[in-house]
Protein backbone atom coordinates (compact mmCIF):
# COMPACT_ATOMS: atom_id res chain seq x y z
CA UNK A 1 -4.77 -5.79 -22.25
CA UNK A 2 -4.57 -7.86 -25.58
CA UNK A 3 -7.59 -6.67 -26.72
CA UNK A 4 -9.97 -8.26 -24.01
CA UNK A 5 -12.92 -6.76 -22.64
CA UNK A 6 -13.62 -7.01 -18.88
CA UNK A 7 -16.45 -8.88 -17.78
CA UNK A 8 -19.38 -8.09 -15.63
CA UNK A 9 -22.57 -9.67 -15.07
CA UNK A 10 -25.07 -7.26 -13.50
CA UNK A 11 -27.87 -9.50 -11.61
CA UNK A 12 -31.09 -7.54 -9.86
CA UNK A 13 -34.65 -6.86 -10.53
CA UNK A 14 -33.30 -3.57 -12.94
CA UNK A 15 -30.52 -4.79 -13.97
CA UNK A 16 -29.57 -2.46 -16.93
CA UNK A 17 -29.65 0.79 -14.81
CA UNK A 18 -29.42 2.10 -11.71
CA UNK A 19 -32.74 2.56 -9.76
CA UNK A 20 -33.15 5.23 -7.39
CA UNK A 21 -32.73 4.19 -3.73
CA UNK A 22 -31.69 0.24 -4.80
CA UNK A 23 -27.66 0.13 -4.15
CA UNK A 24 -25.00 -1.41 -5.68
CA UNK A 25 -22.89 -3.88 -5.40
CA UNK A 26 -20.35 -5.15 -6.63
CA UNK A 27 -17.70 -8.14 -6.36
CA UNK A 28 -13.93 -8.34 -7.96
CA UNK A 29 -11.88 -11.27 -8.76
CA UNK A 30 -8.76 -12.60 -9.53
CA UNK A 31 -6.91 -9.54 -10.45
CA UNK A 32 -3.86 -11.26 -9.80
CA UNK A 33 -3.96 -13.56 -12.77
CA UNK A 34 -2.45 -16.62 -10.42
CA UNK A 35 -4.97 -16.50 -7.50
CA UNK A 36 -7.88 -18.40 -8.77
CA UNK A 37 -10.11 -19.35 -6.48
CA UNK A 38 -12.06 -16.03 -6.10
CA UNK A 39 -12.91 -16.31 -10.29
CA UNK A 40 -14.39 -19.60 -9.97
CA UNK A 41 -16.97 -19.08 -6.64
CA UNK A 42 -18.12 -15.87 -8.47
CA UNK A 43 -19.43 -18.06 -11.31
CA UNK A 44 -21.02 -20.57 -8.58
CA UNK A 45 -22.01 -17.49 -6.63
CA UNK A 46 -23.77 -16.33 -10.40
CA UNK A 47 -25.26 -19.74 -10.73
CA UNK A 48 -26.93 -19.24 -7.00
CA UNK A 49 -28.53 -16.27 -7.26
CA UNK A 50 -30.03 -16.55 -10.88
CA UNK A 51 -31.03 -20.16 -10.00
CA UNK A 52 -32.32 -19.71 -6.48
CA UNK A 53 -34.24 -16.02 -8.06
CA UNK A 54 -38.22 -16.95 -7.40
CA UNK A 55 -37.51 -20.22 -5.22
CA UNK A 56 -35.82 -18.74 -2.17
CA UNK A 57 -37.44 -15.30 -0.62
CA UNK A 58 -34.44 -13.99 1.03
CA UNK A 59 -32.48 -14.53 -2.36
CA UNK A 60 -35.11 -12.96 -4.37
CA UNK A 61 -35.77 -10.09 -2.02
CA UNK A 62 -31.57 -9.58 -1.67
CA UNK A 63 -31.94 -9.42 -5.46
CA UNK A 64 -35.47 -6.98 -5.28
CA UNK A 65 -33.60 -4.55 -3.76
CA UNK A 66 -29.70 -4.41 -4.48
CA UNK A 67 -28.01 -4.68 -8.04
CA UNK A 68 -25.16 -7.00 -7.86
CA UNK A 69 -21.93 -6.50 -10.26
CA UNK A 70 -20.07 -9.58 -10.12
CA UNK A 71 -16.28 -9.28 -12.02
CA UNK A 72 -15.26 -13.05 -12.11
CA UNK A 73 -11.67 -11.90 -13.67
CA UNK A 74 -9.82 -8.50 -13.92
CA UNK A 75 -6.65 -10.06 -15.26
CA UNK A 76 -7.31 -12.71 -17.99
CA UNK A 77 -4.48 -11.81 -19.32
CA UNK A 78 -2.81 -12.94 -16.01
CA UNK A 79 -4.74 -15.98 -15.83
CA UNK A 80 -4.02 -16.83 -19.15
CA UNK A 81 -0.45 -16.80 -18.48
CA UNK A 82 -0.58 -19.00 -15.62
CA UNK A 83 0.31 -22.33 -17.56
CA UNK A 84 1.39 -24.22 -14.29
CA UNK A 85 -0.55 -24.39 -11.15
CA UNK A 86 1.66 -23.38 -8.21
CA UNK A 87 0.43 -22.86 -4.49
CA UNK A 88 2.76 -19.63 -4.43
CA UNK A 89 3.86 -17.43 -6.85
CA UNK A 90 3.63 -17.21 -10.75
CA UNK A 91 4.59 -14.59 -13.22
CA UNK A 92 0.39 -14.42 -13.91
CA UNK A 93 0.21 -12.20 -10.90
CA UNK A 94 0.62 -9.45 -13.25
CA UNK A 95 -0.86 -8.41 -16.54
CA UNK A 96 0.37 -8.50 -20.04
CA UNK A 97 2.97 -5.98 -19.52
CA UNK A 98 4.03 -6.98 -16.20
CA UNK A 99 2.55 -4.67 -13.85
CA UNK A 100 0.94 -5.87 -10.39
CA UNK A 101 -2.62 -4.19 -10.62
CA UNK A 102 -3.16 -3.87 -7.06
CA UNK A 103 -0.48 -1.74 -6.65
CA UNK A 104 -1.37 0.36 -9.41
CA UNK A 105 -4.39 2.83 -8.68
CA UNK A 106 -3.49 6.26 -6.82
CA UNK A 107 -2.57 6.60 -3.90
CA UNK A 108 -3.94 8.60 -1.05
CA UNK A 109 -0.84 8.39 1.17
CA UNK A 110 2.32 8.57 -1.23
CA UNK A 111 2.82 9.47 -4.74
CA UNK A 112 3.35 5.93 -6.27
CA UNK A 113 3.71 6.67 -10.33
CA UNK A 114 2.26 3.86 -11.15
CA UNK A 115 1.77 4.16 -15.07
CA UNK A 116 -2.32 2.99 -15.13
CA UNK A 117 -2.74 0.48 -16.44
CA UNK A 118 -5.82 -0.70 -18.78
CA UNK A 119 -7.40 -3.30 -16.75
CA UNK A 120 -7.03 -0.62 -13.94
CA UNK A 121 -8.34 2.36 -16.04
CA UNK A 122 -11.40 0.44 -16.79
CA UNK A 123 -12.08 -0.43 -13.16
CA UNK A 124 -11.63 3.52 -12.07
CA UNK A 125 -13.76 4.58 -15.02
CA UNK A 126 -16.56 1.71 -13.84
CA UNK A 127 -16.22 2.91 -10.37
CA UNK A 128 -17.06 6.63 -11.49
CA UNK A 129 -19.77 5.55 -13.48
CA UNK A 130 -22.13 3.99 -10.87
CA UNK A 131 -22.74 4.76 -7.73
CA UNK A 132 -20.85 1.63 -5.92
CA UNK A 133 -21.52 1.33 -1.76
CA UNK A 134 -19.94 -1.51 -1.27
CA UNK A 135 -17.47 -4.23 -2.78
CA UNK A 136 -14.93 -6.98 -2.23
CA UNK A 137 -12.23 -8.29 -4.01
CA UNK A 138 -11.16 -11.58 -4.15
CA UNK A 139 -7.64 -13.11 -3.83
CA UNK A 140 -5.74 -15.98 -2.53
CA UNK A 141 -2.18 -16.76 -0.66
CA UNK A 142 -3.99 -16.30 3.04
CA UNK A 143 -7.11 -17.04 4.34
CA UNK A 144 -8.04 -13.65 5.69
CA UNK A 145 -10.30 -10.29 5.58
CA UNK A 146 -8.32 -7.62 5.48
CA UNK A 147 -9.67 -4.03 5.15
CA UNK A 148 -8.78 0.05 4.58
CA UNK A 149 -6.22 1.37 5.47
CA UNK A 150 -3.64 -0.64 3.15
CA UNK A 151 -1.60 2.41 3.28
CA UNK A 152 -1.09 4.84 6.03
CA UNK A 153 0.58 7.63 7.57
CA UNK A 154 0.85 9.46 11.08
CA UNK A 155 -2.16 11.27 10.65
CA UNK A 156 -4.42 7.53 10.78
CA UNK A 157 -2.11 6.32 12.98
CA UNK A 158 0.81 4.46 11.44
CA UNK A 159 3.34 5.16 14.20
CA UNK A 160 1.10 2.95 16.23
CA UNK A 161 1.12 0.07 13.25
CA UNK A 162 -2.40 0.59 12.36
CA UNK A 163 -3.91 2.69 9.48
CA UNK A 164 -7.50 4.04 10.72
CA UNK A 165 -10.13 5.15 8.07
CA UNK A 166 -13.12 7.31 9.37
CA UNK A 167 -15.10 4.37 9.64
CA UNK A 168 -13.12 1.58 11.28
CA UNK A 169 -16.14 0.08 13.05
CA UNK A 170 -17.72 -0.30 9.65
CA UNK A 171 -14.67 -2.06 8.12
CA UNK A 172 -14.50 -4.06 10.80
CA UNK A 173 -17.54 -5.19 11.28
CA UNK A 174 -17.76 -5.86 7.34
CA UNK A 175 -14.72 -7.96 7.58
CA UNK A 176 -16.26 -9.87 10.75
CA UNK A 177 -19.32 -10.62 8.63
CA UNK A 178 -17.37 -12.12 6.18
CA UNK A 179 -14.85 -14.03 8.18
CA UNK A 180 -17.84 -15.32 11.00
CA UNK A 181 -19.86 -16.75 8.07
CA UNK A 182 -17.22 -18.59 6.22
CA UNK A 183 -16.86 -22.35 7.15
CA UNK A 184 -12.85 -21.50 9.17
CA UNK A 185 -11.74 -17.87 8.67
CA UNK A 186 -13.13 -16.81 11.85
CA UNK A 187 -10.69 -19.55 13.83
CA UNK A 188 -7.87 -17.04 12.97
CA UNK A 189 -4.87 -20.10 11.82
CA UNK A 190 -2.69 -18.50 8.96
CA UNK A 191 -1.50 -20.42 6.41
CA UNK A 192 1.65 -21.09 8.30
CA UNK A 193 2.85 -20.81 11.54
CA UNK A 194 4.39 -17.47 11.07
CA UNK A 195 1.16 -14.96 10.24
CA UNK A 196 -1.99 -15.84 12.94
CA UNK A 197 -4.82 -13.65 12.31
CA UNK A 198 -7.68 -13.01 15.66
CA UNK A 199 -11.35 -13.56 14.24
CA UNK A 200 -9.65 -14.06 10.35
CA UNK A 201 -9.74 -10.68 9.92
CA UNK A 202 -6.89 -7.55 9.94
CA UNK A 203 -6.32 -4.33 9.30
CA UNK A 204 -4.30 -3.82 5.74
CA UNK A 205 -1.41 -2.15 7.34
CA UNK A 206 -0.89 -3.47 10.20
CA UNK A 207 -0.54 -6.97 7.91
CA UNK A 208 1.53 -4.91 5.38
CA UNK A 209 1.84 -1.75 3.91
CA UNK A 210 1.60 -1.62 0.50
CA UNK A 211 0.79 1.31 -2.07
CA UNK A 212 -1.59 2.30 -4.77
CA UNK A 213 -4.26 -0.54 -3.79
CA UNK A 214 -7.48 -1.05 -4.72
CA UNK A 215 -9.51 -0.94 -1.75
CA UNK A 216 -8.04 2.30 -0.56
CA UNK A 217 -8.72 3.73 -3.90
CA UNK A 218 -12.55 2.97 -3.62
CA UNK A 219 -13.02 4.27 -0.17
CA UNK A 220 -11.23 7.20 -0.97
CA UNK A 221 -12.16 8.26 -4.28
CA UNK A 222 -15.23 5.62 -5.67
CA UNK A 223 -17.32 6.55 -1.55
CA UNK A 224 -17.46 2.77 -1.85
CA UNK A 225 -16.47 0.31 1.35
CA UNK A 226 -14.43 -2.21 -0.18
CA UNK A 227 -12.63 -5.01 1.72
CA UNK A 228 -9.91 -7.65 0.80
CA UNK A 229 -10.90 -11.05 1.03
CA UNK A 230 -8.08 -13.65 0.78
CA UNK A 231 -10.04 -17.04 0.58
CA UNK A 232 -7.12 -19.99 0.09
CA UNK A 233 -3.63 -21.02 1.09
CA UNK A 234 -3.11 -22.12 -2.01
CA UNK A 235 -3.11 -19.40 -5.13
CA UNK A 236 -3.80 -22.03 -7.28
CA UNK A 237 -5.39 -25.32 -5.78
CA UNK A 238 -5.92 -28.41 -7.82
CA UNK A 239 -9.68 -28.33 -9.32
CA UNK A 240 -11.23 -31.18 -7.44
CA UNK A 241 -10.72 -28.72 -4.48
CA UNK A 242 -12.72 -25.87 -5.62
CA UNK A 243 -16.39 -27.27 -4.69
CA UNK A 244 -14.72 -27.20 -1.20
CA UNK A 245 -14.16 -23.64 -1.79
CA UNK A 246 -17.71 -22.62 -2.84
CA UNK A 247 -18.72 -24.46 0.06
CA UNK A 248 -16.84 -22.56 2.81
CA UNK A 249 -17.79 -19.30 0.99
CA UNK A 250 -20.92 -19.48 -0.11
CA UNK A 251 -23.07 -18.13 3.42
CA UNK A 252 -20.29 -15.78 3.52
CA UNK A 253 -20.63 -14.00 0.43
CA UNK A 254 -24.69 -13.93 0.25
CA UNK A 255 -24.24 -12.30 4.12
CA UNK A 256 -21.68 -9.43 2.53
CA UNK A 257 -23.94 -8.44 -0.08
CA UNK A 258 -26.94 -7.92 2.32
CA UNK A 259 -24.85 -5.47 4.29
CA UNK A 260 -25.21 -2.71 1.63
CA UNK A 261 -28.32 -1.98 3.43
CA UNK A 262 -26.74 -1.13 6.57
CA UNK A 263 -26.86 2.07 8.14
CA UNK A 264 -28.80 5.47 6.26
CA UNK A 265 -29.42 6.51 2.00
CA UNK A 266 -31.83 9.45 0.95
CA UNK A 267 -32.22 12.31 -1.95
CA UNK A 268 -30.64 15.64 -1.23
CA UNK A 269 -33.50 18.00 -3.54
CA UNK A 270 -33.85 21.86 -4.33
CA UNK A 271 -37.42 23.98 -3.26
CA UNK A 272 -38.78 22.47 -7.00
CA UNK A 273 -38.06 18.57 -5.80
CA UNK A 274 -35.42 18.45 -8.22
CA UNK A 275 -32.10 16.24 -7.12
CA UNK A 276 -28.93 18.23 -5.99
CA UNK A 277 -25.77 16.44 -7.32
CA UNK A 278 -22.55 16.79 -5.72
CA UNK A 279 -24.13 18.09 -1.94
CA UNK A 280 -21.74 17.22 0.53
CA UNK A 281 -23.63 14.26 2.87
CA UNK A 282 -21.84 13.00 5.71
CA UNK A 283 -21.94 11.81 9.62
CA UNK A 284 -21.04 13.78 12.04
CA UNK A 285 -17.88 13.09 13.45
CA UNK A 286 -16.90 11.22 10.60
CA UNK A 287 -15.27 13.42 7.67
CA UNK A 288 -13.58 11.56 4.62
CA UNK A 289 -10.76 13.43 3.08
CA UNK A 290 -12.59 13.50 0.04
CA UNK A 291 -15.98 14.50 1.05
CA UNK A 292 -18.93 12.19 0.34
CA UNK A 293 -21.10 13.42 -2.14
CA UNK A 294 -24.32 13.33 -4.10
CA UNK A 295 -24.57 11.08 -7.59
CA UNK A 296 -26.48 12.60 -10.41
CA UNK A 297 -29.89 11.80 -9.02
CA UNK A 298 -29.19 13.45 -5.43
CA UNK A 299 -28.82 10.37 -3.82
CA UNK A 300 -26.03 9.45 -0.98
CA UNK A 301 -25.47 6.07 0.68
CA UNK A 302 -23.62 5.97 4.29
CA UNK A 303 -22.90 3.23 5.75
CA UNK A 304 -23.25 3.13 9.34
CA UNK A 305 -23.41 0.69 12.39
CA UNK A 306 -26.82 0.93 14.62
CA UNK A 307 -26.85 3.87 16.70
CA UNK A 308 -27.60 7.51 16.52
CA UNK A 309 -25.66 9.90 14.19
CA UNK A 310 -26.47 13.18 13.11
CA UNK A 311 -26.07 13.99 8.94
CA UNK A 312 -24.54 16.64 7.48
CA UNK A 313 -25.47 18.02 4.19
CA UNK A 314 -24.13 20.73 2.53
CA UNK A 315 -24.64 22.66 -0.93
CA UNK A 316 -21.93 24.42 -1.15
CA UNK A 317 -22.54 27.86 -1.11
CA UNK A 318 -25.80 27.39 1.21
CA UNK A 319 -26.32 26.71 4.56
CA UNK A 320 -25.80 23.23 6.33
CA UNK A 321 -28.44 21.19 7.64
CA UNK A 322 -28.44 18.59 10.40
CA UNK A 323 -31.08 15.60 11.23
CA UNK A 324 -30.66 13.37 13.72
CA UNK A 325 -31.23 9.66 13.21
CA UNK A 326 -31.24 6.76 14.87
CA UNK A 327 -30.10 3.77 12.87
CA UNK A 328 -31.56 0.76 13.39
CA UNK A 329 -30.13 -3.07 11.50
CA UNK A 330 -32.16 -2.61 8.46
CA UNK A 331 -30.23 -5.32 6.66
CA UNK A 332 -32.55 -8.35 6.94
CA UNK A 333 -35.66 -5.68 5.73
CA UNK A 334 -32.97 -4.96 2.79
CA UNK A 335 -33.04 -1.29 2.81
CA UNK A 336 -31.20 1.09 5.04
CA UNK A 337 -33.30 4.19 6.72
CA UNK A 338 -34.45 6.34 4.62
CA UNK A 339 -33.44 10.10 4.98
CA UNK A 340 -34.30 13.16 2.82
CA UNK A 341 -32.48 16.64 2.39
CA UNK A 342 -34.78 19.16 0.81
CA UNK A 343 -33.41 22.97 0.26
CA UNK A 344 -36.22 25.17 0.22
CA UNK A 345 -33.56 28.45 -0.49
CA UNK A 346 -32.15 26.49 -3.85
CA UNK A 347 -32.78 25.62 -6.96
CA UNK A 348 -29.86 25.33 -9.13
CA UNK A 349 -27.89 22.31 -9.38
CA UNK A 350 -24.79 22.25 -7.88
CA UNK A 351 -21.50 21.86 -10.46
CA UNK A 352 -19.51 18.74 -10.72
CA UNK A 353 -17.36 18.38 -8.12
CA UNK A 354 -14.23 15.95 -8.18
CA UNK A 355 -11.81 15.01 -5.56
CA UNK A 356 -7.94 15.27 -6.84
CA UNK A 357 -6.12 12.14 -7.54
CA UNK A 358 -3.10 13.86 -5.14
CA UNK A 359 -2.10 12.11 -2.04
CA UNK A 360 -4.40 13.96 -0.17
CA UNK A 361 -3.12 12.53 3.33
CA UNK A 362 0.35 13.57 2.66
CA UNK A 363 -0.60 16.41 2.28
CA UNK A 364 -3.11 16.35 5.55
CA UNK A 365 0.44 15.24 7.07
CA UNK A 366 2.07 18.41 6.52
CA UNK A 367 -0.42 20.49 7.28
CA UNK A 368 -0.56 18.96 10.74
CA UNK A 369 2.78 18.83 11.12
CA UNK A 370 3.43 22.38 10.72
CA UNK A 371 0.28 23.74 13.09
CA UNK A 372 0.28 20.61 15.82
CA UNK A 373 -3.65 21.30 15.54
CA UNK A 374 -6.56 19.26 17.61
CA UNK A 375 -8.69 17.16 15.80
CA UNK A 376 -11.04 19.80 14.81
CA UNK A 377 -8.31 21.86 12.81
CA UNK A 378 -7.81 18.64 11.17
CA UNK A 379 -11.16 18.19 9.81
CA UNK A 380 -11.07 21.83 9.14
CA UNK A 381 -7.86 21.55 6.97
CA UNK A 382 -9.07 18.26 5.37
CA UNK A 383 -12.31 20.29 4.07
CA UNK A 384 -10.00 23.44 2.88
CA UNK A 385 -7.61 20.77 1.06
CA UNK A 386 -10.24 19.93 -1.00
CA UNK A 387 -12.45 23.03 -1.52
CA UNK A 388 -8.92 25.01 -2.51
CA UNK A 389 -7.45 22.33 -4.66
């Protein structure tokens, strides 16, 4: 980076610091320098929500009770170098020294030594530092939501051409939700007559496999449900275009943000009411590789379609405990269901806890290759990867 700083507006009723139980939120653009449509409907999408704070309830409530990060650019230096509009390809796709950035974070699948990069650095460091539950980012070249798995192996189904996280239904419902409420995503025409995509939306892989993305990486490692929204044809559309753009977005990406508040959040506390950091919370049924745990003020965010689930949380060492709830669509009231843990037996707080930057599924790969197990060794083996690593 040539000595930028990355920009982020925060926008919310607290919008210095996290408040417990509000979520966050947060949007991504234009991390390939070249695809410039996504940086210029986050500033109108800014614009909106500060303007419309006070004079439209269901803006000002969205804004009551989530705290929206909005990234207009991740790769000025990309931009920058963009000197000549083209619909296709420009050497801005990549940063100053020439690296693509969305092929740059780890990987969960494959060991993809990609040297990290600043712009990506500063992006995993962000993602550590809050407590992100969901996020998009923005590009162009398709017209298209595409979500998690962007990488994949036999364990989440590869051999059948389709990379399954533990929550497909989520990602593709989120996708949906995006796609439905734009002005023509949902019709499904590609860009050309070669790619045609069913209700504008696909799975990463099964469009193509790529490596050491950014949307895997924040599932994975940031607990965050992130999606990849590809919003024009053209990378780089003439300007008169691009109030056409904010247009066809605009209901699409004020109905994303209000899904943070689908599905259940709570505080995970010892016997003194004091928050348990890194307890394991997660639905039944549902494991992540790297388990899903507690932020620094005991809180967890799942997100989860209507239905009934039961929650798992664990401090390690102590003994599990289950509640059943039935999840309602709490996203027009703006907050999920609320669900404490308290531990009557502890009162220590639990020590940090990180998930290694390995490919963990390649390793999951092995190990399943070598005992043939059912499903349950494989959730088994997922939770001994990570509590021997």
């Amino acid at each position: 980076l040539k000595g930028r700083d990355l920009w982020v507006l925060v926008l919310g009723r607290f919008p210095t610091h996290h408040k417990i139980g509000i979520p966050e939120f947060k949007y991504v653009a234009n991390m390939h320098g070249d695809e410039t449509v996504g940086r210029e409907i986050l500033l109108h999408l800014i614009e909106f929500l500060v303007t419309s704070y006070r004079r439209d309830p269901v803006i000002t409530r969205l804004l009551n009770n989530t705290r929206i990060h909005i990234m207009p650019t991740m790769n000025p230096d990309g931009f920058e170098a963009t000197e000549v509009a083209d619909c296709y390809y420009t050497r801005g796709r990549y940063n100053k020294n020439g690296e693509d950035l969305n092929r740059n974070f780890p990987d969960a699948f494959e060991n993809n030594n990609a040297s990290i990069q600043p712009e990506t650095r500063a992006v995993m460091d962000w993602i550590k530092n809050e407590t992100f539950v969901l996020s998009a980012n923005l590009h162009g070249g398709a017209l298209v939501a595409s979500y998690t798995f962007d990488n994949g192996n036999s364990v989440t189904g590869s051999l059948q051409g389709y990379s399954k996280s533990p929550d497909d239904d989520v990602f593709i419902h989120l996708a949906k939700t995006y796609s439905f409420n734009h002005a023509s995503m949902h019709k499904g025409t590609g860009c050309d007559n070669r790619q045609s995509f069913p209700q504008g939306i696909t799975n990463g892989y099964s469009w193509y496999q790529l490596e050491g993305g950014m949307q895997d990486y924040n599932y994975v490692w940031g607990q965050c449900f992130e999606i990849t929204l590809e919003l024009s044809c053209c990378k780089y559309p003439p300007a008169d275009e691009l109030e056409k753009f904010w247009r066809d977005n605009k209901v699409a990406l004020i109905e994303y943000i209000k899904q943070v508040h689908l599905g259940v959040k709570g505080q995970v506390t010892d016997k003194n009411g004091n928050p348990i950091p890194n307890a394991i919370v997660e639905a039944k049924g549902r494991p992540h590789i790297c388990p899903y745990r507690t932020n620094k003020h005991g809180e967890y965010f799942l997100l989860l379609l209507p239905g009934t689930y039961v929650i798992n949380a664990t401090v390690p060492g102590f003994q599990s405990m289950l509640k059943t709830v039935e999840i309602r669509d709490n996203t027009g009231n703006f907050s999920a269901l609320k669900q404490d843990f308290s531990f009557s037996e502890v009162s220590m707080r639990s020590g940090a806890a990180s998930c290694p930057k390995t490919p963990l599924y390649q390793e999951l790969e092995q190990a399943s290759a070598a005992v043939k197990p059912t499903l349950h060794t494989l959730v088994l083996i997922t939770v001994m990867l990570v509590i021997f690593k």
